[in-house]
Protein backbone atom coordinates (compact mmCIF):
# COMPACT_ATOMS: atom_id res chain seq x y z
CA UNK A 1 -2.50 -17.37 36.64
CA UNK A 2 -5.73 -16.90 34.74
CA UNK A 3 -5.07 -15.45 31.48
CA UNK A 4 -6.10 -11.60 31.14
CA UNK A 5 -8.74 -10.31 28.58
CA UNK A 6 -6.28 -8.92 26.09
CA UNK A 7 -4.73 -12.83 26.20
CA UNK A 8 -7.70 -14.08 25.59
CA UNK A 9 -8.71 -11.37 22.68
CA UNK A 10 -5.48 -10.67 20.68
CA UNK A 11 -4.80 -14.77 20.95
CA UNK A 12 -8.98 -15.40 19.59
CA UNK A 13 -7.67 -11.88 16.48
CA UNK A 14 -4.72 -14.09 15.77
CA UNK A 15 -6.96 -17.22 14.96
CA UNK A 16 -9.12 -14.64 12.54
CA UNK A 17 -6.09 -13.24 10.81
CA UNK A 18 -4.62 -16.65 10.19
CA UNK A 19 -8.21 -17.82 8.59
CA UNK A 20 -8.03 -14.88 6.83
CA UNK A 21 -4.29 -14.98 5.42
CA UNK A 22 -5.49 -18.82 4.02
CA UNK A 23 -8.35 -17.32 2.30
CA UNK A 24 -6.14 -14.69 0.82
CA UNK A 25 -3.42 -17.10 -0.26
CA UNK A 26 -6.29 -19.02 -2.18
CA UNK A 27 -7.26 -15.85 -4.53
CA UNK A 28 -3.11 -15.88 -4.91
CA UNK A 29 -2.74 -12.51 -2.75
CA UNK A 30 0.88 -13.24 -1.28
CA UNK A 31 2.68 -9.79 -0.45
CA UNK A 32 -0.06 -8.27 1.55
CA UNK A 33 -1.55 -11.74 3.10
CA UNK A 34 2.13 -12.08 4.71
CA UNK A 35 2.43 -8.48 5.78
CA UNK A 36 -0.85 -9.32 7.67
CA UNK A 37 -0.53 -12.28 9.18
CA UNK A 38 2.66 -11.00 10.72
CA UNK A 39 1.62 -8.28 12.30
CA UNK A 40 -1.64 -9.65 13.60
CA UNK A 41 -0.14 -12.76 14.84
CA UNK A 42 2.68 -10.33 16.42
CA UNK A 43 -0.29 -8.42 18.77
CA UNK A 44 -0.84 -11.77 20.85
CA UNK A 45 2.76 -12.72 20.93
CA UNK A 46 4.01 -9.28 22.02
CA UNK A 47 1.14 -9.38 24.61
CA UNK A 48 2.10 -12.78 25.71
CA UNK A 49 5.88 -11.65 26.13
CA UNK A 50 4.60 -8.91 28.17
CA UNK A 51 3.02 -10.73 30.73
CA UNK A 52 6.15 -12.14 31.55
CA UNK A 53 7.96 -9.22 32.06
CA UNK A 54 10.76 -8.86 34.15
CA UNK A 55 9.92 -5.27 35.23
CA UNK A 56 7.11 -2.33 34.90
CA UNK A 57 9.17 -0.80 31.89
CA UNK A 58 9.84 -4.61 30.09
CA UNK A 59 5.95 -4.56 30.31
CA UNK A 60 5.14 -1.32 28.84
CA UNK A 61 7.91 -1.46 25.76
CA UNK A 62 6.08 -4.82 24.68
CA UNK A 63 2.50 -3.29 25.20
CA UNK A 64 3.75 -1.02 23.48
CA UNK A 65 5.06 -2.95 20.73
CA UNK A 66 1.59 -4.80 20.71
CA UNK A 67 -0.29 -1.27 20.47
CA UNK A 68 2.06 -0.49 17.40
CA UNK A 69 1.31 -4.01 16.10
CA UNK A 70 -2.24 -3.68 16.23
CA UNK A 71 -2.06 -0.15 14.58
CA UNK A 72 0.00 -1.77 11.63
CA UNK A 73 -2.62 -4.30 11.38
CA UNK A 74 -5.65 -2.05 10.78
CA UNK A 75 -3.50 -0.61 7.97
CA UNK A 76 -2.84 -3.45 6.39
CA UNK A 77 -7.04 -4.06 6.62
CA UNK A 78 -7.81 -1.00 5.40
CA UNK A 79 -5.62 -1.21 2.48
CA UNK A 80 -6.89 -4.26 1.43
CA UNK A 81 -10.47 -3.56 1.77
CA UNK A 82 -10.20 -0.01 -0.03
CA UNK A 83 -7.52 -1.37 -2.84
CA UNK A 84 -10.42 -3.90 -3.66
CA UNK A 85 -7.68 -6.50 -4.16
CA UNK A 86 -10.61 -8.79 -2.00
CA UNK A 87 -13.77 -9.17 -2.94
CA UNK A 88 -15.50 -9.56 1.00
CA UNK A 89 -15.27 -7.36 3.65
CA UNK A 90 -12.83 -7.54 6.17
CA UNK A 91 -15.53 -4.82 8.77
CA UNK A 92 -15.26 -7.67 11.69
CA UNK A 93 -11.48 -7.72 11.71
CA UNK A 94 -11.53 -3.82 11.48
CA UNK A 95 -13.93 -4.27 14.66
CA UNK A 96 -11.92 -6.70 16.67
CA UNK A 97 -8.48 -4.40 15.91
CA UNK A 98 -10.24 -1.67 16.94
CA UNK A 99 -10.96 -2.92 20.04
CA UNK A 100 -7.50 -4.02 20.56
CA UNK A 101 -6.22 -1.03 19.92
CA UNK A 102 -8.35 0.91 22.69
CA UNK A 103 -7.49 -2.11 25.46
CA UNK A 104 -3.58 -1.87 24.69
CA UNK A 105 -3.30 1.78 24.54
CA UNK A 106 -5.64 2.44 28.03
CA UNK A 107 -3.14 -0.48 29.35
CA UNK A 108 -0.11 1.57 27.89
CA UNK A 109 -1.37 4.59 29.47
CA UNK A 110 -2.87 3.51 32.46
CA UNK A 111 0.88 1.59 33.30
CA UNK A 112 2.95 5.42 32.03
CA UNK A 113 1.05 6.86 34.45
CA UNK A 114 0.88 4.88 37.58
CA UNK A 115 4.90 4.45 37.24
């Protein structure tokens, strides 16, 4: 099966927030590097586990977690990027989590609904 769009975009996010976590761990920013490279890797992985599912509702509780994921994520962003503990902007990861957010929460809804 050909992998979906949200594969292909929280998998490409995962490969940004792990480029990101290294540059962070070489200005010595551990705490909140880890926080975010744990919750963006856990977007794709959640997503990945999802399209496995062994039913509609196994589905939508790991969208779900992936939505929730995502959300903690652009926290984690924001709070670096307005703490100034960085010195370069983080805008195209805000971006890309954006978008993620809107795909998983349409697919959230869009799966509540037609159950």
């Amino acid at each position: 099966m050909a992998e979906s769009i949200i594969q292909q975009k929280s998998f490409e996010f995962a490969l940004e927030i792990i480029e990101l976590y290294r540059m962070l761990q070489v200005r010595k920013e551990y705490v909140l590097s880890k926080q975010l490279l744990r919750s963006g890797t856990s977007i794709g992985a959640n997503v990945e586990e999802a399209s496995a599912g062994q039913s509609r509702k196994d589905f939508l509780a790991k969208m779900a977690i992936a939505s929730k994921e995502a959300r903690e994520t652009k926290y984690w962003l924001r709070l670096l990027q307005q703490s100034k503990l960085i010195d370069f902007a983080v805008d195209q990861e805000l971006a890309h989590v954006e978008e993620l957010i809107r795909i998983l929460t349409a697919i959230v809804k869009t799966t509540t609904h037609s159950s």
